[in-house]
PDB file of N, CA and C in Angstrom:
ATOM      1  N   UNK A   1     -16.235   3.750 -27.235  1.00  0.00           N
ATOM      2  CA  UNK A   1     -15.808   4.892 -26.464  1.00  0.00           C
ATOM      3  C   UNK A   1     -14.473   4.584 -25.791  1.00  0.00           C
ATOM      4  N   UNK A   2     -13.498   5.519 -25.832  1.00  0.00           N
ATOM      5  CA  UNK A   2     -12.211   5.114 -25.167  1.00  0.00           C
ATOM      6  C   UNK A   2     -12.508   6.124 -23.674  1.00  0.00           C
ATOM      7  N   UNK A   3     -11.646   4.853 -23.481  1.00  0.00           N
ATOM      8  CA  UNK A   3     -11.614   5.005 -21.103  1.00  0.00           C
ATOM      9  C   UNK A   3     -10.765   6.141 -20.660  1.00  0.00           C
ATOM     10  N   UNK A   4     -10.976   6.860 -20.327  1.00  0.00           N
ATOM     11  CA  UNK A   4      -9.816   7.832 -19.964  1.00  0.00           C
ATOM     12  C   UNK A   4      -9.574   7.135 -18.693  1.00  0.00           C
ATOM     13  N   UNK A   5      -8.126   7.096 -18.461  1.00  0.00           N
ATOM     14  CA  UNK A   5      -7.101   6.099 -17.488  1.00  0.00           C
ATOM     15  C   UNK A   5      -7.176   7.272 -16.493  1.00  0.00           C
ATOM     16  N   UNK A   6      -6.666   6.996 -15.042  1.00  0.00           N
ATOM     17  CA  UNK A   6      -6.154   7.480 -13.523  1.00  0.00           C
ATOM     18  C   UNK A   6      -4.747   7.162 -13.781  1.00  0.00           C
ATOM     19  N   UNK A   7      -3.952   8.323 -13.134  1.00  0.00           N
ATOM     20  CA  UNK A   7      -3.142   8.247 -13.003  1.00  0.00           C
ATOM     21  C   UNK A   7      -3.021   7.278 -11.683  1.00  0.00           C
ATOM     22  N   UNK A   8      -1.999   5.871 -11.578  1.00  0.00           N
ATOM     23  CA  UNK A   8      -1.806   4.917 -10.067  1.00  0.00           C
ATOM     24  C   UNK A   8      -1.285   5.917  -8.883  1.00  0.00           C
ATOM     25  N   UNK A   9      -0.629   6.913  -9.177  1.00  0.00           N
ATOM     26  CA  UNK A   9       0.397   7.394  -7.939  1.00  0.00           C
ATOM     27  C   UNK A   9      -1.073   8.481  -7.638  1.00  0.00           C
ATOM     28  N   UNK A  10      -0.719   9.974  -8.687  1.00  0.00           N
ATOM     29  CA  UNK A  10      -1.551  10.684  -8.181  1.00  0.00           C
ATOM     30  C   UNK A  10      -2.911  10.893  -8.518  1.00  0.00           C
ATOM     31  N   UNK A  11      -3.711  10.546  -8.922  1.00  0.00           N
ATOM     32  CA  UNK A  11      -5.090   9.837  -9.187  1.00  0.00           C
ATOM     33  C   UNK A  11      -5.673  10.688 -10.030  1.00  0.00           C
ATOM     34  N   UNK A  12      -5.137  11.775 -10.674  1.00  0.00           N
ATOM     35  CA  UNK A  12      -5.192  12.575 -12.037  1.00  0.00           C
ATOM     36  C   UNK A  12      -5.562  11.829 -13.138  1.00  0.00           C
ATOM     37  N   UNK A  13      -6.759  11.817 -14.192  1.00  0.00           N
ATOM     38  CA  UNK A  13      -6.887  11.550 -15.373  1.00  0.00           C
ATOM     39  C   UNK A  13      -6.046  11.793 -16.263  1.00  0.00           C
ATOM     40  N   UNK A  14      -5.718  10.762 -17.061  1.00  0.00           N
ATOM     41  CA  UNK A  14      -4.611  10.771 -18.104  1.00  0.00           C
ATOM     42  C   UNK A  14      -5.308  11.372 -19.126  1.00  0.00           C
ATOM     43  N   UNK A  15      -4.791  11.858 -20.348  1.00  0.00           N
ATOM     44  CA  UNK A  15      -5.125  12.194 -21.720  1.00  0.00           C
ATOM     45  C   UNK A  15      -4.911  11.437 -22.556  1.00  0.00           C
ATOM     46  N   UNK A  16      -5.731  10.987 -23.422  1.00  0.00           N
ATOM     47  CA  UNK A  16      -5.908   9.896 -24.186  1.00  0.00           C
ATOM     48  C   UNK A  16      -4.177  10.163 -25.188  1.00  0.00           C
ATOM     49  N   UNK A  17      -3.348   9.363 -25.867  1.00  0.00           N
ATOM     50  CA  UNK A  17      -2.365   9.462 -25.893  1.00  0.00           C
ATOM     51  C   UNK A  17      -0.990   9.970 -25.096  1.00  0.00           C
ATOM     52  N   UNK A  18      -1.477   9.897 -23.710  1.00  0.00           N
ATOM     53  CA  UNK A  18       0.111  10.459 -23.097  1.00  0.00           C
ATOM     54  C   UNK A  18      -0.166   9.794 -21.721  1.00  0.00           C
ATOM     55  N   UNK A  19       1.254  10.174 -21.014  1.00  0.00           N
ATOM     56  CA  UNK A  19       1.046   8.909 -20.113  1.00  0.00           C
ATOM     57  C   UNK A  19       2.047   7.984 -20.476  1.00  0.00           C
ATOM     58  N   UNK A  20       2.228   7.367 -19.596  1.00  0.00           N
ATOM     59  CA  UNK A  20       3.395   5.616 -19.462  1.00  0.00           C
ATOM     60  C   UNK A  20       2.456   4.416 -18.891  1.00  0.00           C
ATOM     61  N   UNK A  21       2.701   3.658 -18.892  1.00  0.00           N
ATOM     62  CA  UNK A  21       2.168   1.996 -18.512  1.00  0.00           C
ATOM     63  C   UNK A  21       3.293   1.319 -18.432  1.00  0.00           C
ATOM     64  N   UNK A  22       3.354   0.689 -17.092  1.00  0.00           N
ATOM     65  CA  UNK A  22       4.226   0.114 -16.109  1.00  0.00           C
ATOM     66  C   UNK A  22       4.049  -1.038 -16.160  1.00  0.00           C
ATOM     67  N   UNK A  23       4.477  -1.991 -16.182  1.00  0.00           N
ATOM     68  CA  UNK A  23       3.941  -3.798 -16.108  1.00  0.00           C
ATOM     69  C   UNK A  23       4.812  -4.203 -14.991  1.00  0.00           C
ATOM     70  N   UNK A  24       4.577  -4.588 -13.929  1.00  0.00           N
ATOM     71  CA  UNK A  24       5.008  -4.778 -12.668  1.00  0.00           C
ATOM     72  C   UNK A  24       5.290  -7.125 -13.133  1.00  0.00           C
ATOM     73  N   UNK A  25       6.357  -7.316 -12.819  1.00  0.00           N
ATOM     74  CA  UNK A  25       6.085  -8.836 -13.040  1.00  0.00           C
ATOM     75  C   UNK A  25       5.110  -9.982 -12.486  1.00  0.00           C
ATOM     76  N   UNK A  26       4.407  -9.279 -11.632  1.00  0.00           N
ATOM     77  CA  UNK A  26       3.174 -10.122 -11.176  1.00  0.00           C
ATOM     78  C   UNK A  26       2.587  -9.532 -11.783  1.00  0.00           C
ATOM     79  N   UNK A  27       2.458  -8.747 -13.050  1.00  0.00           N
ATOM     80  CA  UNK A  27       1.653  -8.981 -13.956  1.00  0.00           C
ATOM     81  C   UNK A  27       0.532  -7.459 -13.670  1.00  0.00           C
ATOM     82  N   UNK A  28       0.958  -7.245 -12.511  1.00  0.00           N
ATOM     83  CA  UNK A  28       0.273  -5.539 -12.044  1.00  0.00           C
ATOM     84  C   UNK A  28       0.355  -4.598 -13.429  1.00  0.00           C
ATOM     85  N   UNK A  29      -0.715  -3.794 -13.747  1.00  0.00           N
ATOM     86  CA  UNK A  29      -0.626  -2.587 -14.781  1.00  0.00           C
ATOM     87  C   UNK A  29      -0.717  -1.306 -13.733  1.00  0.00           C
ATOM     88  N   UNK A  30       0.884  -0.338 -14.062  1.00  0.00           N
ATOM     89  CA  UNK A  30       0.516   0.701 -13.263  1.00  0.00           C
ATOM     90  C   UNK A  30       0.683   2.010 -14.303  1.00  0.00           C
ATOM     91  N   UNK A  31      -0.506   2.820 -14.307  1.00  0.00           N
ATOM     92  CA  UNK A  31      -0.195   4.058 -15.645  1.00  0.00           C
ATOM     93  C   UNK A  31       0.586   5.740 -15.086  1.00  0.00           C
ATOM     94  N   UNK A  32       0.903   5.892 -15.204  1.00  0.00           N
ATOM     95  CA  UNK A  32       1.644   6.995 -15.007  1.00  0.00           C
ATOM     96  C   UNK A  32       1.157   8.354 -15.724  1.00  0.00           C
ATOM     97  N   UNK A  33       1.203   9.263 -15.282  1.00  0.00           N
ATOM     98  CA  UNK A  33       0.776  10.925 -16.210  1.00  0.00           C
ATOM     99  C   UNK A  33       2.338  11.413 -16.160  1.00  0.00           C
ATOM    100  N   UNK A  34       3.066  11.639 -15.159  1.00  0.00           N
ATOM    101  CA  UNK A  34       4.382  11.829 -15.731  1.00  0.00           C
ATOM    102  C   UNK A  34       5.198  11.430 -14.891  1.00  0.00           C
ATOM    103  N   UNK A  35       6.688  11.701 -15.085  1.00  0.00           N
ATOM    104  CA  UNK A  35       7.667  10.709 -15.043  1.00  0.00           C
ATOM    105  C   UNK A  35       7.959  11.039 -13.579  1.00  0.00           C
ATOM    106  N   UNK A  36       7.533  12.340 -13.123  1.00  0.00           N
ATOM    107  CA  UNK A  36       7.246  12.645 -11.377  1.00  0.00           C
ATOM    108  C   UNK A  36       6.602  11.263 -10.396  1.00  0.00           C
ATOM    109  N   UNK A  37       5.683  11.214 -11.217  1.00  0.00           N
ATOM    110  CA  UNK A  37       4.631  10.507 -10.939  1.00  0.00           C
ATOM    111  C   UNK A  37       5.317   8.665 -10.505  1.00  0.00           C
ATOM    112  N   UNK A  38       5.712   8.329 -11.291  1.00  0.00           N
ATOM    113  CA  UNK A  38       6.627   7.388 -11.625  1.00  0.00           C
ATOM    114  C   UNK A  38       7.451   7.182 -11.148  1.00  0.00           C
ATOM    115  N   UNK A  39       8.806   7.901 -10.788  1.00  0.00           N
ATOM    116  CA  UNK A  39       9.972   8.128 -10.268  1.00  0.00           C
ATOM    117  C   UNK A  39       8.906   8.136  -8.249  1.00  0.00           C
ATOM    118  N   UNK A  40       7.976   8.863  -7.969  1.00  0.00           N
ATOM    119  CA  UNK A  40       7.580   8.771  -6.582  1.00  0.00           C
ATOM    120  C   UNK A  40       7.194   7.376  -6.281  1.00  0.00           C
ATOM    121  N   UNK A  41       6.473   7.000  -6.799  1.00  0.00           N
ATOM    122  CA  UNK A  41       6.257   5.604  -6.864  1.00  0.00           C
ATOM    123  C   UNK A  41       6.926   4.130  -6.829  1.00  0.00           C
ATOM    124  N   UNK A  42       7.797   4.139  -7.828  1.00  0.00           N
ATOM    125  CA  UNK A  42       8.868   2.936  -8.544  1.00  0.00           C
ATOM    126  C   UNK A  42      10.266   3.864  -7.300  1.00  0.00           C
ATOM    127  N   UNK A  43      10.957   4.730  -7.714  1.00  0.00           N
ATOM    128  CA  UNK A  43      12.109   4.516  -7.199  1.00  0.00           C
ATOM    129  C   UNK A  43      12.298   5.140  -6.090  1.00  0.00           C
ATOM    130  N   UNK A  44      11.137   6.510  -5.082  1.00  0.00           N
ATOM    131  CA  UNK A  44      11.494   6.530  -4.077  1.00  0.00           C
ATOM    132  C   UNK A  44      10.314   6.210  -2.954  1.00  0.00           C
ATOM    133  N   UNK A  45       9.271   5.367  -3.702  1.00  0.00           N
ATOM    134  CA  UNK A  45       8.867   4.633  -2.699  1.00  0.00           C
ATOM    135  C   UNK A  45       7.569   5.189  -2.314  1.00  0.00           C
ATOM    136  N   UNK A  46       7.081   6.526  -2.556  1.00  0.00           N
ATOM    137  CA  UNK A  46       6.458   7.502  -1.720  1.00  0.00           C
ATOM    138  C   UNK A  46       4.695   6.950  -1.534  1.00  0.00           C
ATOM    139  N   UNK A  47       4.413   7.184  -0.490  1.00  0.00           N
ATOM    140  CA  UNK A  47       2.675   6.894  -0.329  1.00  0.00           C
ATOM    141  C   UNK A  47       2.172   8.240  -1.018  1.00  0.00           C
ATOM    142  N   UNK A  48       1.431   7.256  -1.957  1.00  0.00           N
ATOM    143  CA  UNK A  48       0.455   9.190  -2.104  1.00  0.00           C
ATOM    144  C   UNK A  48      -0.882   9.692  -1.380  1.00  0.00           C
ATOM    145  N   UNK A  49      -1.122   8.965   0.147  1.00  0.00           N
ATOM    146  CA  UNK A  49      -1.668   9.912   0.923  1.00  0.00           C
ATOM    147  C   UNK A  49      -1.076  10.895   1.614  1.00  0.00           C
ATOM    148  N   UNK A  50       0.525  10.445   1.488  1.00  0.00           N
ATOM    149  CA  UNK A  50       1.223  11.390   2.382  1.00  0.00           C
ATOM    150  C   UNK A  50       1.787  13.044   1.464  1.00  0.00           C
ATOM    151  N   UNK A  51       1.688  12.761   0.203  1.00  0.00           N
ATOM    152  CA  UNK A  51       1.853  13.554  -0.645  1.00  0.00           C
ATOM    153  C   UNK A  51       1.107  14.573  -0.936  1.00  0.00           C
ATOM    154  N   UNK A  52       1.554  16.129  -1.235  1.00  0.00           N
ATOM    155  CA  UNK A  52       0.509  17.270  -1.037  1.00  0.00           C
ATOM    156  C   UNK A  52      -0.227  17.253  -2.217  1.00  0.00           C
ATOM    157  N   UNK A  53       0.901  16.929  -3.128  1.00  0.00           N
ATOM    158  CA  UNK A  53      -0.274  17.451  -4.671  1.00  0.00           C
ATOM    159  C   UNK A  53      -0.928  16.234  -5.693  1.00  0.00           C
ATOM    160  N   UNK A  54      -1.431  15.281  -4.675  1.00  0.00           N
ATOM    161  CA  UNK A  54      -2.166  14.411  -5.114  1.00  0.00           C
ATOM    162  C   UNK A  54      -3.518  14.161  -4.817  1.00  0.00           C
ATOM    163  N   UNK A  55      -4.428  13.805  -5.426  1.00  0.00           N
ATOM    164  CA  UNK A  55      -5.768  13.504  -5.020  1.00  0.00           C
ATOM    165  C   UNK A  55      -5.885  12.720  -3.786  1.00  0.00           C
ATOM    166  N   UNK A  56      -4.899  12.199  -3.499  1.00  0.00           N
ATOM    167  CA  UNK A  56      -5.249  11.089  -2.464  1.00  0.00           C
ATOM    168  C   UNK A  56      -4.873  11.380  -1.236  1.00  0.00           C
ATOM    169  N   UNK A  57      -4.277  12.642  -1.055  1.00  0.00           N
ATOM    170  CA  UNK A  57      -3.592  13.458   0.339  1.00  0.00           C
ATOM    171  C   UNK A  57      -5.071  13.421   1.259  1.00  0.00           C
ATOM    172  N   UNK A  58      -4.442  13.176   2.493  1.00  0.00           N
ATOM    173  CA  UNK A  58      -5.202  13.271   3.562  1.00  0.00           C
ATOM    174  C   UNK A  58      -6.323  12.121   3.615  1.00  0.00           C
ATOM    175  N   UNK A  59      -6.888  11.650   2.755  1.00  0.00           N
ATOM    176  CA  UNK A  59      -7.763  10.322   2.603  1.00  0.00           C
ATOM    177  C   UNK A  59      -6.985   8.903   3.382  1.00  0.00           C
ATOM    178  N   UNK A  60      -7.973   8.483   4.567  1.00  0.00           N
ATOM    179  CA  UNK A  60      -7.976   7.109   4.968  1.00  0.00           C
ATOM    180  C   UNK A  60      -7.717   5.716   3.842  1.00  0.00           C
TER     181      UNK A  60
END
């Protein structure tokens, strides 16, 4: 049976073929649903509890 992946930033299920995978050099795997997703994360940094349209808004 194949795993359907979480998106790391906004905690959305990926679709089996789509999606990115990130290899961080400590060796971290981070998967991505899209390049939004990615770009909040990697280049401007963003928490995604603080973010509206993510699963993880408002959660401790």
């Amino acid at each position: 049976m194949v795993k359907v992946k979480k998106c790391s930033f906004c905690g959305y299920d990926i679709p089996i073929g789509k999606g990115h995978m990130f290899i961080k050099k400590d060796g971290t795997i981070l998967n991505f649903c899209t390049p939004k997703c990615r770009k909040a994360m990697l280049v401007a940094k963003k928490n995604p509890r603080k973010t509206r349209w993510t699963v993880y808004y408002g959660k401790q």
